[in-house]
PDB file of N, CA and C in Angstrom:
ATOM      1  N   UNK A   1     144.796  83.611  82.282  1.00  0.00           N
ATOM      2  CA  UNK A   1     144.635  82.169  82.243  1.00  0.00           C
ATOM      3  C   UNK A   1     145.592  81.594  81.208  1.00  0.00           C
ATOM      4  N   UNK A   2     146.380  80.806  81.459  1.00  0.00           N
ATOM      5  CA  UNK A   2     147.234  79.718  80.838  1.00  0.00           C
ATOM      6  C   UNK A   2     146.358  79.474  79.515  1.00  0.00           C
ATOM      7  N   UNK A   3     146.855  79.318  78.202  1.00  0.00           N
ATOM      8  CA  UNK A   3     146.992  78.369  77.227  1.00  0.00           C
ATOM      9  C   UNK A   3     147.124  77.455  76.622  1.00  0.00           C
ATOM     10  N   UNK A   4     148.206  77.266  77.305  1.00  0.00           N
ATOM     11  CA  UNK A   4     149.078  75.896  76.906  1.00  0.00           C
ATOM     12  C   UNK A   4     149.274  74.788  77.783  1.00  0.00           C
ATOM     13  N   UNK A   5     148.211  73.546  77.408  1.00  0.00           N
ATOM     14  CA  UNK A   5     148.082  72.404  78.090  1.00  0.00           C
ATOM     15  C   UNK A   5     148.847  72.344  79.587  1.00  0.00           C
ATOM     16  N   UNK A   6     150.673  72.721  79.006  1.00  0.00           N
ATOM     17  CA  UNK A   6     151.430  72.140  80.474  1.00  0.00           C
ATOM     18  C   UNK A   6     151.284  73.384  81.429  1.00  0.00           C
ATOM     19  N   UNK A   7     150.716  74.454  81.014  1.00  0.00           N
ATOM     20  CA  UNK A   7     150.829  75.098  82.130  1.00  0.00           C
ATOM     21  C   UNK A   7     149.566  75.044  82.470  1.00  0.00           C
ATOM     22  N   UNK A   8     148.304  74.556  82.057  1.00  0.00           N
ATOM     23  CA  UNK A   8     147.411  73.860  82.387  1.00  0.00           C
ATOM     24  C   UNK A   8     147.507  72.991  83.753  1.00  0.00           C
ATOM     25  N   UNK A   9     148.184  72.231  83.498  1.00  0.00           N
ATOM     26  CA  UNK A   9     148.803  71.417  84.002  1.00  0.00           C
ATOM     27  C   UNK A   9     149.407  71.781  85.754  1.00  0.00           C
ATOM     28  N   UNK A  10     150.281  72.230  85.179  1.00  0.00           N
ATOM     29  CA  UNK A  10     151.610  73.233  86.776  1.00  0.00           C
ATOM     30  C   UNK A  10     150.174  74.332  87.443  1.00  0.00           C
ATOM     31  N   UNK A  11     149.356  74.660  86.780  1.00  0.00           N
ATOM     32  CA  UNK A  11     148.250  75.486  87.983  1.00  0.00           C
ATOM     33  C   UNK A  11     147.505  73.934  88.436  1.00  0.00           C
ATOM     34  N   UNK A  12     146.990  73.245  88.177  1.00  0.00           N
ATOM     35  CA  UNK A  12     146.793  72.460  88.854  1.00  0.00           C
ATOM     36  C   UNK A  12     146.809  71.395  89.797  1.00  0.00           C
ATOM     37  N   UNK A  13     148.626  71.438  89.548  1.00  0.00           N
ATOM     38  CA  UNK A  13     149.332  70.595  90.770  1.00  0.00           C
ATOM     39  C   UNK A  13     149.676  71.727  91.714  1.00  0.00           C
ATOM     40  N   UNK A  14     150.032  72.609  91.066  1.00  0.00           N
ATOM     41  CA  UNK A  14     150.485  73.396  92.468  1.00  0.00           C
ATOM     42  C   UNK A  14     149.090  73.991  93.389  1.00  0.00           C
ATOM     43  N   UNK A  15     147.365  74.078  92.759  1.00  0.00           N
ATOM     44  CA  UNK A  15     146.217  73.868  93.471  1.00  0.00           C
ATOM     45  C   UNK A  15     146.231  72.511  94.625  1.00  0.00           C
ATOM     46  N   UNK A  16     146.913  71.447  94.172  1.00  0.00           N
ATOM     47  CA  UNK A  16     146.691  70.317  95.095  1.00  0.00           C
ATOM     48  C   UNK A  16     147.818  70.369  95.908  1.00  0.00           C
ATOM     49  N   UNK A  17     148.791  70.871  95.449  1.00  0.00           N
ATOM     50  CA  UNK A  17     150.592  70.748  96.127  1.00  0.00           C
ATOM     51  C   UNK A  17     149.649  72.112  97.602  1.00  0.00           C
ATOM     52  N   UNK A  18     148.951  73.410  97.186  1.00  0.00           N
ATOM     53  CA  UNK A  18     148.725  74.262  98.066  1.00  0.00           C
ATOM     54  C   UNK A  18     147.948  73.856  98.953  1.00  0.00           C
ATOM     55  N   UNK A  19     146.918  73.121  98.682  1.00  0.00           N
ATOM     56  CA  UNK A  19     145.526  72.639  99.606  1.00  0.00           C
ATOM     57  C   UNK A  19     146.161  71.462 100.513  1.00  0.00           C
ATOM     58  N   UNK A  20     146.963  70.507  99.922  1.00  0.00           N
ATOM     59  CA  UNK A  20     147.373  69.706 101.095  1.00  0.00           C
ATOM     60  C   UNK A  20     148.482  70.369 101.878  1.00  0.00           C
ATOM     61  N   UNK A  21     149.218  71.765 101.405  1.00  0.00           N
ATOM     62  CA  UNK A  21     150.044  71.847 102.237  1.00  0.00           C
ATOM     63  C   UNK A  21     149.231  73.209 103.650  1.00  0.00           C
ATOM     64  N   UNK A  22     148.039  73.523 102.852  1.00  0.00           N
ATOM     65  CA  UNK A  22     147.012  73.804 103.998  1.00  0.00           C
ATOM     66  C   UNK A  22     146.434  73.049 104.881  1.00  0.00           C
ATOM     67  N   UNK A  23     146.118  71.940 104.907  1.00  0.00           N
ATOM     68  CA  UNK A  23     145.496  71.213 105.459  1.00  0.00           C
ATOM     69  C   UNK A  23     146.553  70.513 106.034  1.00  0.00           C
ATOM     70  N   UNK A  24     147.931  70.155 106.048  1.00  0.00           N
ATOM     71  CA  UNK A  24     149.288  69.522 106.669  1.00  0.00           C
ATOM     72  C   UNK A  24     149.404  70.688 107.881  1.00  0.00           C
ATOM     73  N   UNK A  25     149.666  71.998 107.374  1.00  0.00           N
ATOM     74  CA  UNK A  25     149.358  73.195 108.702  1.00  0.00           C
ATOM     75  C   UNK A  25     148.789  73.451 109.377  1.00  0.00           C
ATOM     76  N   UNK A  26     146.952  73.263 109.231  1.00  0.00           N
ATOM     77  CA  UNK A  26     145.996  73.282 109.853  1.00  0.00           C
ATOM     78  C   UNK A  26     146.263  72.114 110.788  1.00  0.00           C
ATOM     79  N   UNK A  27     146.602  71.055 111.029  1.00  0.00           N
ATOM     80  CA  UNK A  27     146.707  69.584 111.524  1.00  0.00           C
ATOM     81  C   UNK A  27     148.416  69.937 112.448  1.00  0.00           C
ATOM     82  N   UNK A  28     148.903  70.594 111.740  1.00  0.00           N
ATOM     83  CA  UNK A  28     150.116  70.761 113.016  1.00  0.00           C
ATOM     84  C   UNK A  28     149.644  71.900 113.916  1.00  0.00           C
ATOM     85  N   UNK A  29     149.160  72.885 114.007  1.00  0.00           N
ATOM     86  CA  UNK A  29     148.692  73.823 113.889  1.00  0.00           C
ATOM     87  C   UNK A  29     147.841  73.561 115.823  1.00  0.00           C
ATOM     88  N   UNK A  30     146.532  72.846 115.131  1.00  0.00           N
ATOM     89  CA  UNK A  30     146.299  71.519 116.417  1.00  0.00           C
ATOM     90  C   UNK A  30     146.668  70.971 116.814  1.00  0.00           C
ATOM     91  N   UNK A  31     147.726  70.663 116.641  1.00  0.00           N
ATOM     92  CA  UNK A  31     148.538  69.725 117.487  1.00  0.00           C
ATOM     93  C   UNK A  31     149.268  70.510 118.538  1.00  0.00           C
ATOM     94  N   UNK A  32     149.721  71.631 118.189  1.00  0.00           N
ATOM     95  CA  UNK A  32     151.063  72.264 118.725  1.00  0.00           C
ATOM     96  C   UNK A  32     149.615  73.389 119.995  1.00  0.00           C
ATOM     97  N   UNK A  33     148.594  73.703 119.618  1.00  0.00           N
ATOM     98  CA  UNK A  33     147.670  74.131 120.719  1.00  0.00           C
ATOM     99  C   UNK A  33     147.518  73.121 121.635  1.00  0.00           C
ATOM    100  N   UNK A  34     147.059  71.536 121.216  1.00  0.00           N
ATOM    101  CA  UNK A  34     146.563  70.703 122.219  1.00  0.00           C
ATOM    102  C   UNK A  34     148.051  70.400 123.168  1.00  0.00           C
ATOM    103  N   UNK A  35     149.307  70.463 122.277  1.00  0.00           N
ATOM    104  CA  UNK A  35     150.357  70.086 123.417  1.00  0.00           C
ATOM    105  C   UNK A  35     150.734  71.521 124.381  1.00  0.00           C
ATOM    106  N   UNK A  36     150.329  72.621 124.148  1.00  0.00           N
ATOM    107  CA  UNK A  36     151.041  73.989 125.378  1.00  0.00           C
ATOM    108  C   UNK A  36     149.476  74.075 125.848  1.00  0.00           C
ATOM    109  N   UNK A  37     147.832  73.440 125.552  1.00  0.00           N
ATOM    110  CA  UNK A  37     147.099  74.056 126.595  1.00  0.00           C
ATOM    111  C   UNK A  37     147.423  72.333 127.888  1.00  0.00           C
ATOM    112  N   UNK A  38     148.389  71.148 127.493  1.00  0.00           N
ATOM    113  CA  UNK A  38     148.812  70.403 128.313  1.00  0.00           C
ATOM    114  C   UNK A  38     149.747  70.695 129.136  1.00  0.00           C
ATOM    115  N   UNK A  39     150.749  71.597 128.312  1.00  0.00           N
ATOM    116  CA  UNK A  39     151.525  72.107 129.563  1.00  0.00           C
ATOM    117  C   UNK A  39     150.841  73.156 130.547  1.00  0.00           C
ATOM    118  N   UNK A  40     150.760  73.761 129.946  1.00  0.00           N
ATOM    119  CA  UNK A  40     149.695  75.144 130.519  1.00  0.00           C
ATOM    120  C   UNK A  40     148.641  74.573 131.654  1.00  0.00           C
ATOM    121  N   UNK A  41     147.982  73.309 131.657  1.00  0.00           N
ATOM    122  CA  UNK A  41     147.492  72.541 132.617  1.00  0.00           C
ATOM    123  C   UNK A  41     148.174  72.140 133.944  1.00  0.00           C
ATOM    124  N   UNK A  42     149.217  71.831 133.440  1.00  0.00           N
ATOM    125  CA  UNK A  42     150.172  70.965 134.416  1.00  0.00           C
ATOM    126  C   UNK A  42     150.331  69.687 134.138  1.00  0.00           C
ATOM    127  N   UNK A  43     149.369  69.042 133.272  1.00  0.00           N
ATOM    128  CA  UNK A  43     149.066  67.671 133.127  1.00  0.00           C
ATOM    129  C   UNK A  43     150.601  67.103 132.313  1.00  0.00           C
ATOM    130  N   UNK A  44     151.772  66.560 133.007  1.00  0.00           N
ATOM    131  CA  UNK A  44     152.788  65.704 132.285  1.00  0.00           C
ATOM    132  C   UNK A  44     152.351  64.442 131.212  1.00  0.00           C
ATOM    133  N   UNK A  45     151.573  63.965 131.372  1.00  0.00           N
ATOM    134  CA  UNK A  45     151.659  62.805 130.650  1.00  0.00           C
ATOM    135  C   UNK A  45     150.578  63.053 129.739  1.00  0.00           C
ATOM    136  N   UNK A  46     149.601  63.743 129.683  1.00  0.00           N
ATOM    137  CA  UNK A  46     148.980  64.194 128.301  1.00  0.00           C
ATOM    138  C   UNK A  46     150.061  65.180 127.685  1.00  0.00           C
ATOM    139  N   UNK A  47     150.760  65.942 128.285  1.00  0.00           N
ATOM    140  CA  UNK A  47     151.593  66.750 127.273  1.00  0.00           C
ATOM    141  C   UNK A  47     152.828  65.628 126.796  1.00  0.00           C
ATOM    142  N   UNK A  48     153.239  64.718 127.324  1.00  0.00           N
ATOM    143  CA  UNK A  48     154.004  63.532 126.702  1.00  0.00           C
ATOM    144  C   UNK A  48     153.406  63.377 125.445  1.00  0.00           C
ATOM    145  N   UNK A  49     151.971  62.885 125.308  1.00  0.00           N
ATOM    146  CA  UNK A  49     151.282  61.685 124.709  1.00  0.00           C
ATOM    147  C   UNK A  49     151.390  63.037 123.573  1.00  0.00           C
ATOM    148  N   UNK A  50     150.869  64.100 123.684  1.00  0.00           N
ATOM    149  CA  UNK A  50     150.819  65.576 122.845  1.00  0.00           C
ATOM    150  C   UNK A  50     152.174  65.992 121.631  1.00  0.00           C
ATOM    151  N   UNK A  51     152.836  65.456 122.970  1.00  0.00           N
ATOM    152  CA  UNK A  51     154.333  66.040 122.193  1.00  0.00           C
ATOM    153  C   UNK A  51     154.506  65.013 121.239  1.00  0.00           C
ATOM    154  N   UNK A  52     154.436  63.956 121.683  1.00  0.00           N
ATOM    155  CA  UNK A  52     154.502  62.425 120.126  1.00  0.00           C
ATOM    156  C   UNK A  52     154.094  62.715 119.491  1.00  0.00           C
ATOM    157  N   UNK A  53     152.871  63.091 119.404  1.00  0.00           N
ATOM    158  CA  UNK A  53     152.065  63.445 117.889  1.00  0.00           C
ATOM    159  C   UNK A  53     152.300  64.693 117.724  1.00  0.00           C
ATOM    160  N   UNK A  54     152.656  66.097 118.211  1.00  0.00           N
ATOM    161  CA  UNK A  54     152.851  67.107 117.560  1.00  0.00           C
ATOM    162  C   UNK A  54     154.550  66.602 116.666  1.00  0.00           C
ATOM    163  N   UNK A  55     155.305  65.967 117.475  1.00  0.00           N
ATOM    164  CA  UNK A  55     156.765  65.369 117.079  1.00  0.00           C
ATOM    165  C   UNK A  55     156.186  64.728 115.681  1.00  0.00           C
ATOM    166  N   UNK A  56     155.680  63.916 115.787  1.00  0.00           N
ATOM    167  CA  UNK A  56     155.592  62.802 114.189  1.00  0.00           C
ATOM    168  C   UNK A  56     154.638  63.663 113.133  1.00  0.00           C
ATOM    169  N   UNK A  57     153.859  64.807 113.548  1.00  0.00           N
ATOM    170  CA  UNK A  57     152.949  65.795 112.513  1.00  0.00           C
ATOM    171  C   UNK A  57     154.492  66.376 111.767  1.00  0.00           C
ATOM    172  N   UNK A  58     155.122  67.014 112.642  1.00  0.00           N
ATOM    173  CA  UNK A  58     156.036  67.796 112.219  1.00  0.00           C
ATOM    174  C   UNK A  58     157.373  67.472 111.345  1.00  0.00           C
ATOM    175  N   UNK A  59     157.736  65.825 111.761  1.00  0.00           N
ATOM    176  CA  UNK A  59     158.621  65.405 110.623  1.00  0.00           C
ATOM    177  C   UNK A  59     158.098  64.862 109.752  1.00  0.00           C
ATOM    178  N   UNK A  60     156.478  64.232 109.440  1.00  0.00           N
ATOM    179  CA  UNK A  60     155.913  63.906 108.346  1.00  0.00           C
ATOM    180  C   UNK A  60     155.875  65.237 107.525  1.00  0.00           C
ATOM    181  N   UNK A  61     155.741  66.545 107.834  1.00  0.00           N
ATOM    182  CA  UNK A  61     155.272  67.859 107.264  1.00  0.00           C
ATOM    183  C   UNK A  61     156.984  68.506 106.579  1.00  0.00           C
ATOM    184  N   UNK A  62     158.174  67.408 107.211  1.00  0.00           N
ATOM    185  CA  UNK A  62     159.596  68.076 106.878  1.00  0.00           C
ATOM    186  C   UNK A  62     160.079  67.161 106.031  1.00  0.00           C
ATOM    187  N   UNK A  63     159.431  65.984 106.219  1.00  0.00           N
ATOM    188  CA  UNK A  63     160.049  64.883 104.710  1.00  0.00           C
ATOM    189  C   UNK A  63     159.181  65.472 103.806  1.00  0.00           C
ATOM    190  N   UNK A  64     157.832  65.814 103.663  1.00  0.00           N
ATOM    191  CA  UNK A  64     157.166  66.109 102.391  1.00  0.00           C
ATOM    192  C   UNK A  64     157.674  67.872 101.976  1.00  0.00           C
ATOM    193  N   UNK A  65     158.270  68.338 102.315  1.00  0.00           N
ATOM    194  CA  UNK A  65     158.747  69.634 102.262  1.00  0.00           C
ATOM    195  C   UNK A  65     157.654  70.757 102.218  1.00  0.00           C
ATOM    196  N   UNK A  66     156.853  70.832 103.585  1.00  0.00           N
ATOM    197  CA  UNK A  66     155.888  71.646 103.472  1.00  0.00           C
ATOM    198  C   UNK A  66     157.024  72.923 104.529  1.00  0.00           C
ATOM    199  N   UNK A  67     157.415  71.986 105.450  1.00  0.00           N
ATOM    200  CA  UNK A  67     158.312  72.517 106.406  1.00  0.00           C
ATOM    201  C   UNK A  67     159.819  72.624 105.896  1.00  0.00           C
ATOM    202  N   UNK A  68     160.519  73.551 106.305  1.00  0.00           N
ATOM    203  CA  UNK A  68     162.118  73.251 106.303  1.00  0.00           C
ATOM    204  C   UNK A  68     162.556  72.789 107.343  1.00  0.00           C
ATOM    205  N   UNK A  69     163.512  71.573 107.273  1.00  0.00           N
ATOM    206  CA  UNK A  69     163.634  70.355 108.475  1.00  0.00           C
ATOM    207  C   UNK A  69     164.405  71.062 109.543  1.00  0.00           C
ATOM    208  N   UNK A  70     165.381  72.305 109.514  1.00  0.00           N
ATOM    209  CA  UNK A  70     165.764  72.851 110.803  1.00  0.00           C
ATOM    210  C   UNK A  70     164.929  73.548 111.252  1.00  0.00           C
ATOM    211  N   UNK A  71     163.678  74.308 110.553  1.00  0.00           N
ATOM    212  CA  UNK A  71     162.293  75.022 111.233  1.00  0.00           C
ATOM    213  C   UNK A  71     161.944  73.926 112.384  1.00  0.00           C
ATOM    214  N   UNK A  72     161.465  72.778 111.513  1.00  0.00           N
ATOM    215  CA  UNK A  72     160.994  71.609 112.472  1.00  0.00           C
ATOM    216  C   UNK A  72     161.720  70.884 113.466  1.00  0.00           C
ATOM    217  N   UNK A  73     163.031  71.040 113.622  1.00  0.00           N
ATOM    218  CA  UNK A  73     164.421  70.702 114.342  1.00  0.00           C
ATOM    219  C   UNK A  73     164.106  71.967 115.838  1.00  0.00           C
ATOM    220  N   UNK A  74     164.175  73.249 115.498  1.00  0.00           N
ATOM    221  CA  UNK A  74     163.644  73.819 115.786  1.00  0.00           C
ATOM    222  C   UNK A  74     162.432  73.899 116.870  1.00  0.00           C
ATOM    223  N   UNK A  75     161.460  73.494 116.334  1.00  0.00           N
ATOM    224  CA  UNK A  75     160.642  73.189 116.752  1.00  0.00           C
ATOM    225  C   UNK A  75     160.335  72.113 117.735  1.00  0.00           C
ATOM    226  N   UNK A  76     161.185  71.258 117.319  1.00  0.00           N
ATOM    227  CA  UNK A  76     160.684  70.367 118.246  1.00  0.00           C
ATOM    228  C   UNK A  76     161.581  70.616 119.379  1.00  0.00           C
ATOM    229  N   UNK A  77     162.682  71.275 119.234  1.00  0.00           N
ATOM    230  CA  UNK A  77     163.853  71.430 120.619  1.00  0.00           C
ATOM    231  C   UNK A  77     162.949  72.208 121.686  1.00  0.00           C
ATOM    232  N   UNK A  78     162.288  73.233 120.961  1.00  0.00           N
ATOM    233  CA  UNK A  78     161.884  74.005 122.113  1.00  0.00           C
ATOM    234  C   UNK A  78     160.364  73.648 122.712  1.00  0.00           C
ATOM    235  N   UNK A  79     159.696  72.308 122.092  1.00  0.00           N
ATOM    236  CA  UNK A  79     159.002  71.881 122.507  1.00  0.00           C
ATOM    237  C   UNK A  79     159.058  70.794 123.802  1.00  0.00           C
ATOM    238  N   UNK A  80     160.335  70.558 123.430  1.00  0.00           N
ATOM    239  CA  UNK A  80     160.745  69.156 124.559  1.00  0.00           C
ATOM    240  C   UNK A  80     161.363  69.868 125.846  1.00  0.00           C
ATOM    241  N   UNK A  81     161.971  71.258 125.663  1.00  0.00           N
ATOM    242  CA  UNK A  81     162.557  71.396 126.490  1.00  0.00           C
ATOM    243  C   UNK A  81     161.358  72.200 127.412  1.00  0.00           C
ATOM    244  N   UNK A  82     159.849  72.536 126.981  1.00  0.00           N
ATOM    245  CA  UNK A  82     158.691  72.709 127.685  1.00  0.00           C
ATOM    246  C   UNK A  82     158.581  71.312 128.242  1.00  0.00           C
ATOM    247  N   UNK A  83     158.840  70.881 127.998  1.00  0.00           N
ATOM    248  CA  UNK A  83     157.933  69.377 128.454  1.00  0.00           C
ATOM    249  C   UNK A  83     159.148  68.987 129.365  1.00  0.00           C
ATOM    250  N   UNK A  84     160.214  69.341 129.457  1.00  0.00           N
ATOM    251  CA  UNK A  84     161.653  68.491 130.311  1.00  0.00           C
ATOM    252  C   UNK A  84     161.508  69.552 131.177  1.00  0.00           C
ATOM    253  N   UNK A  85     161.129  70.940 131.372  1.00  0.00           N
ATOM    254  CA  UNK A  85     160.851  71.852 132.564  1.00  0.00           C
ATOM    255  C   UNK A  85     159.675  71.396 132.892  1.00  0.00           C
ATOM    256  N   UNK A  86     158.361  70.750 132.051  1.00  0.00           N
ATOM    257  CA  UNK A  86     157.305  70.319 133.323  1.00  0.00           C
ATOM    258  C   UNK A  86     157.689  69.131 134.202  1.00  0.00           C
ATOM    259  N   UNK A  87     158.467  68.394 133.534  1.00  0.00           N
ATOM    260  CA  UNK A  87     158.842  67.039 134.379  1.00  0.00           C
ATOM    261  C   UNK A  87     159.583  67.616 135.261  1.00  0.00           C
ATOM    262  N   UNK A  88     160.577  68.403 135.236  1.00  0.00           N
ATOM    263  CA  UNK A  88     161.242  68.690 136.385  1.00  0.00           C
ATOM    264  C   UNK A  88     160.681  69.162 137.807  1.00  0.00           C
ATOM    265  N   UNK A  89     159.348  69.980 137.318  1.00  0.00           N
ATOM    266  CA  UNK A  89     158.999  70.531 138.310  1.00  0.00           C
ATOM    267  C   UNK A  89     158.507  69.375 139.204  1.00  0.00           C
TER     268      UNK A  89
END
């Protein structure tokens, strides 16, 4: 256990810096299940409505740097291009 006030301190932000960046994962996490059991349905336009919000979880999670923004670049390419093969079909 720490001593000294500031490192007092640095365990306790990085307790809150860890728990919200658990709970930012847990929340993409759901998102990215509810948009592939939409594709996995067939249903196009719930996996649309899916992909928006898994899309805006994932760059809110890459400006706060829980994510690295080409992970989430990444991510979202190969999410759209599920969703641009269901439209096609």
């Amino acid at each position: 256990m720490a001593n000294i006030k500031s490192a007092k301190k640095r365990i306790r932000v990085i307790d809150k810096k860890t728990a919200r960046n658990i709970r930012v994962k847990n929340h993409i996490k759901e998102a990215e299940k509810a948009f592939l059991a939409a594709i996995e349905a067939g249903n196009a336009d719930e996996a649309k409505k899916a992909f928006q919000h898994v899309e805006k979880k994932l760059m809110q999670a890459a400006a706060k740097g829980t994510f690295h923004k080409n992970t989430v670049s990444r991510k979202i390419s190969r999410f759209e291009s599920k969703l641009n093969a269901l439209s096609a079909k």
